[in-house]
N, C-alpha and C. Protein backbone atom coordinates (compact mmCIF):
# COMPACT_ATOMS: atom_id res chain seq x y z
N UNK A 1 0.44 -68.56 -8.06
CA UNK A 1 -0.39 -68.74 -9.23
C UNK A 1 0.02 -67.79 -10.35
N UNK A 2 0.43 -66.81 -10.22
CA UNK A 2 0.93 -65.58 -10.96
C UNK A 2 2.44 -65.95 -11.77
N UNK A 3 2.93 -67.02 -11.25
CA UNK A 3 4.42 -66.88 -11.55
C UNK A 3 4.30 -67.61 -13.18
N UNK A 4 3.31 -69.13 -12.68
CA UNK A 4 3.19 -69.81 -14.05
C UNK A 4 2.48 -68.86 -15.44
N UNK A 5 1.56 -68.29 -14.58
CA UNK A 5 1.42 -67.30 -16.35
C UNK A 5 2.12 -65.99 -16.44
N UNK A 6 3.01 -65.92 -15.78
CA UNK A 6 4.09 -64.77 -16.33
C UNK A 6 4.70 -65.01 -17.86
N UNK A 7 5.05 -66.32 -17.69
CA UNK A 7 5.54 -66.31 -19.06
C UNK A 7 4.68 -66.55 -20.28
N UNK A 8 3.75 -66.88 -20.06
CA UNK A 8 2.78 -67.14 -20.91
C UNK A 8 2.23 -65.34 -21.37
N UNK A 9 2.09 -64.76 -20.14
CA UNK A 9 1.59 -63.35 -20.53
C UNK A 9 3.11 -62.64 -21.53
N UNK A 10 4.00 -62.57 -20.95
CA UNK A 10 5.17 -62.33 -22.02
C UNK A 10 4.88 -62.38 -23.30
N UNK A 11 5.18 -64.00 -23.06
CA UNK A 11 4.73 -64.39 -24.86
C UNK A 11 3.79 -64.01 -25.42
N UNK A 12 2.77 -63.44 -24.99
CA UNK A 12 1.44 -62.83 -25.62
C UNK A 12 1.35 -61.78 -25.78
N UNK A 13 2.29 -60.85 -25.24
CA UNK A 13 2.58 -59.66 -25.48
C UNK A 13 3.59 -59.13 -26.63
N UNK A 14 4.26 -60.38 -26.85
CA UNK A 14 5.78 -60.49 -27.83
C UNK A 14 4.93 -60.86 -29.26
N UNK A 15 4.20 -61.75 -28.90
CA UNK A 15 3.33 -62.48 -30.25
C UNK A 15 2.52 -61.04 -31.06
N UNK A 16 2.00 -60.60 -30.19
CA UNK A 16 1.05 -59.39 -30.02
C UNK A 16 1.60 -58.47 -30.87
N UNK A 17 2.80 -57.73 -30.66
CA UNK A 17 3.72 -56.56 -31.29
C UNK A 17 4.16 -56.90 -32.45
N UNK A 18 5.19 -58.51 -32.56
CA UNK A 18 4.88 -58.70 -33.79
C UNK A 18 4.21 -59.06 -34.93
N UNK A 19 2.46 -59.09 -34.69
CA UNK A 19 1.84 -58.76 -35.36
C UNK A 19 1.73 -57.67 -36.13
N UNK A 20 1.28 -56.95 -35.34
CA UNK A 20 1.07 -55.06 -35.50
C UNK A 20 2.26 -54.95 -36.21
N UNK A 21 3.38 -55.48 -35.75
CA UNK A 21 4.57 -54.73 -36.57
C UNK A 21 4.82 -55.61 -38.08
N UNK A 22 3.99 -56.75 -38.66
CA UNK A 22 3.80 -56.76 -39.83
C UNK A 22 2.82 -56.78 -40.63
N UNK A 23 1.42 -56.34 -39.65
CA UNK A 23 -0.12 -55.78 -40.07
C UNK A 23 -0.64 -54.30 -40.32
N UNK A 24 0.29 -53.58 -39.31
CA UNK A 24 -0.05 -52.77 -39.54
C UNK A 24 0.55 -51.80 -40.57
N UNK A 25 -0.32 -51.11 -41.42
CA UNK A 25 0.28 -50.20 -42.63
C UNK A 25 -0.07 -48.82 -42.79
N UNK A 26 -0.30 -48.29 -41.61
CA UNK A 26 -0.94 -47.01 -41.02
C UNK A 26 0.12 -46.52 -39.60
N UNK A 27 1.18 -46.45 -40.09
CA UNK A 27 1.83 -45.64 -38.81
C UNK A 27 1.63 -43.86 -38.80
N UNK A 28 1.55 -43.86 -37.12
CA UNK A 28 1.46 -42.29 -37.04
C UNK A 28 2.68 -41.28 -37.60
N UNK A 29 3.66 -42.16 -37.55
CA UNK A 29 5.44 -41.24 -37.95
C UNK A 29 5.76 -42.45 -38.46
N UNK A 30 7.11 -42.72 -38.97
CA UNK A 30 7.79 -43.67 -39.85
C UNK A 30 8.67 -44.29 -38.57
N UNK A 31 8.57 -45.40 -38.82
CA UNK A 31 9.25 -46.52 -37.46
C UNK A 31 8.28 -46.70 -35.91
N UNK A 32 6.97 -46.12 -35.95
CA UNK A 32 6.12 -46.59 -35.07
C UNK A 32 6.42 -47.87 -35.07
N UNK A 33 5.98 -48.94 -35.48
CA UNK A 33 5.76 -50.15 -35.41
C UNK A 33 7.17 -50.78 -34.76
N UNK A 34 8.36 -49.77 -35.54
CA UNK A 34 9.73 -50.62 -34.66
C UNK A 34 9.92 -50.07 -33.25
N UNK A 35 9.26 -49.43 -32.78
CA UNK A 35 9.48 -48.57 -31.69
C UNK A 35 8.83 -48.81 -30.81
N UNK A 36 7.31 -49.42 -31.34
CA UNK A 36 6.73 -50.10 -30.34
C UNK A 36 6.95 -51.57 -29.76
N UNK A 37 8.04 -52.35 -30.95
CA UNK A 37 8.20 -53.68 -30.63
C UNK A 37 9.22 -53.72 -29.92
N UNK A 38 10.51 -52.55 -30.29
CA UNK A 38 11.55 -52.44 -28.91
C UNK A 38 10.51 -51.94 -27.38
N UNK A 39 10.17 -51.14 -27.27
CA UNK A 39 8.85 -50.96 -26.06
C UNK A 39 8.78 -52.61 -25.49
N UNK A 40 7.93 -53.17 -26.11
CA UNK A 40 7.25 -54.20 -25.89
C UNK A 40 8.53 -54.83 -25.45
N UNK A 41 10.02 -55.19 -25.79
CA UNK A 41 10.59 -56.02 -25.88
C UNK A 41 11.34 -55.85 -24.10
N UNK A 42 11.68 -54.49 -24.04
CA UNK A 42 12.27 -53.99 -22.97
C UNK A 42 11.28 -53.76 -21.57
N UNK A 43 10.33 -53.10 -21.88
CA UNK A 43 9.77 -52.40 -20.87
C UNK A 43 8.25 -53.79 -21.19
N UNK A 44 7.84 -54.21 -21.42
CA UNK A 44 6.92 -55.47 -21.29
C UNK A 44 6.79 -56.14 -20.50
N UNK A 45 7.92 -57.08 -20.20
CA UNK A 45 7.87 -57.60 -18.38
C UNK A 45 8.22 -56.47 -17.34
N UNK A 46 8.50 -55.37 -17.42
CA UNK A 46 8.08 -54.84 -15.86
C UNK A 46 6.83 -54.34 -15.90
N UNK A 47 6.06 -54.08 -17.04
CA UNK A 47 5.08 -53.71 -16.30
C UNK A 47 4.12 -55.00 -16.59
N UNK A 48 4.63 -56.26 -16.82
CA UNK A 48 3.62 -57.53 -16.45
C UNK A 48 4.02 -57.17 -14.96
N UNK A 49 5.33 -57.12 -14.53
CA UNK A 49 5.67 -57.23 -12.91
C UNK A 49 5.04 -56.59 -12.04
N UNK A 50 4.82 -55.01 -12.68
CA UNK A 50 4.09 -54.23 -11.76
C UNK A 50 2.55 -54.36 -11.69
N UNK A 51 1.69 -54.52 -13.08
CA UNK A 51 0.63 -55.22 -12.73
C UNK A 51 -0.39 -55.94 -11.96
N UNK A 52 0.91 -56.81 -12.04
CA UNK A 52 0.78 -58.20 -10.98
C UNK A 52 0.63 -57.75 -9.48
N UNK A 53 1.66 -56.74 -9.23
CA UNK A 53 1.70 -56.43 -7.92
C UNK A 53 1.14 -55.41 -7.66
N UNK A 54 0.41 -54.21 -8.71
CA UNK A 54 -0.68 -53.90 -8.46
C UNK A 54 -2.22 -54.39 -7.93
N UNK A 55 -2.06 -55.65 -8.67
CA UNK A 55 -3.25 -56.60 -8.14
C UNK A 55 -2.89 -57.04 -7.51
N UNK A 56 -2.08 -57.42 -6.89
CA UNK A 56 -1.90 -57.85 -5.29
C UNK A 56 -1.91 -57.08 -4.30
N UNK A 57 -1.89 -55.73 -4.57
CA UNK A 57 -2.08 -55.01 -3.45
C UNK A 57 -3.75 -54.69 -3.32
N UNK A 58 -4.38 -54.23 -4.62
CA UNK A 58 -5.74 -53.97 -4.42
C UNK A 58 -6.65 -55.34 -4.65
N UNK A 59 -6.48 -56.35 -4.63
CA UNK A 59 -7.78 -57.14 -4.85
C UNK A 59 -8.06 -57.65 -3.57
N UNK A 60 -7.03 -57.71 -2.25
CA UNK A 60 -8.04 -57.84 -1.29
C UNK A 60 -8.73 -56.88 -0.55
N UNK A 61 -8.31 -55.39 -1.02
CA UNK A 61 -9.30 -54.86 -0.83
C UNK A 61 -10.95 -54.88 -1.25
N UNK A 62 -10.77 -55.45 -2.37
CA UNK A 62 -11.93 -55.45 -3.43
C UNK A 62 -12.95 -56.43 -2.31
N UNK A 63 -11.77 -57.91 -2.85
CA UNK A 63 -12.91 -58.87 -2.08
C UNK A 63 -13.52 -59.17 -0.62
N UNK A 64 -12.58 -58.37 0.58
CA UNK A 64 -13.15 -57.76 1.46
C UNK A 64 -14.41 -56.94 1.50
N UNK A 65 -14.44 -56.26 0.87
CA UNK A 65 -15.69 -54.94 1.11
C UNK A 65 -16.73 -55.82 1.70
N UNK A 66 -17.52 -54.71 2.18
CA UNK A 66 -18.85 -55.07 2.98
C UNK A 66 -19.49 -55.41 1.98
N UNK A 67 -20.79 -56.24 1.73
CA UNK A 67 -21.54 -56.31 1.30
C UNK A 67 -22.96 -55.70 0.84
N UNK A 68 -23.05 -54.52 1.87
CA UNK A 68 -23.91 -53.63 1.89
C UNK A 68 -23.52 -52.60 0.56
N UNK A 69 -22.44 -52.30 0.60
CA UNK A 69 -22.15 -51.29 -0.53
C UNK A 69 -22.35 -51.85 -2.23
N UNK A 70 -22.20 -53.33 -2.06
CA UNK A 70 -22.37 -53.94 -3.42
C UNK A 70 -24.30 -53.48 -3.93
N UNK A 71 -24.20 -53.40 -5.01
CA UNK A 71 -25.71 -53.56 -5.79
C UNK A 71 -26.36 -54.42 -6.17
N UNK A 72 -27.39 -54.50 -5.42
CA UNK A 72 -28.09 -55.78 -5.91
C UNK A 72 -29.25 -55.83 -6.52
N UNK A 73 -29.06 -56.28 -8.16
CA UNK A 73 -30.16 -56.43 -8.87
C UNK A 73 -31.36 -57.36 -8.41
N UNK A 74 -31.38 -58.31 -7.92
CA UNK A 74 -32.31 -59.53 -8.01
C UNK A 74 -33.03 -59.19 -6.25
């Protein structure tokens, strides 16, 4: 299920930077904006990659848990 919106998350991350990099008009130093869109361009899919496989390692912990420890309003 992860594989089909990989690329979709990409592209939303690519769309994303080059926004900022022709909205924004408040950089902290001069070439922020190009520095963050090389960032984004290079290092963007590994950490969609690692993400991903961050949540694959912890969400069945999550949805395991006992039920006793959850809070219950009602």
């Amino acid at each position: 299920m992860f594989v089909p919106v990989a690329p979709v998350l990409i592209f939303k991350i690519y769309v994303n930077s080059f926004f900022i990099l022709m909205t924004n008009k408040r950089e902290s130093y001069k070439g922020e904006n190009i520095a963050q869109v090389f960032l984004t361009v290079f290092i963007g899919p590994f950490m969609i990659i690692l993400s991903i496989t961050m949540d694959l390692i912890s969400l069945p912990n999550t949805l395991f848990k006992d039920s006793n420890n959850f809070e219950h309003k009602y």
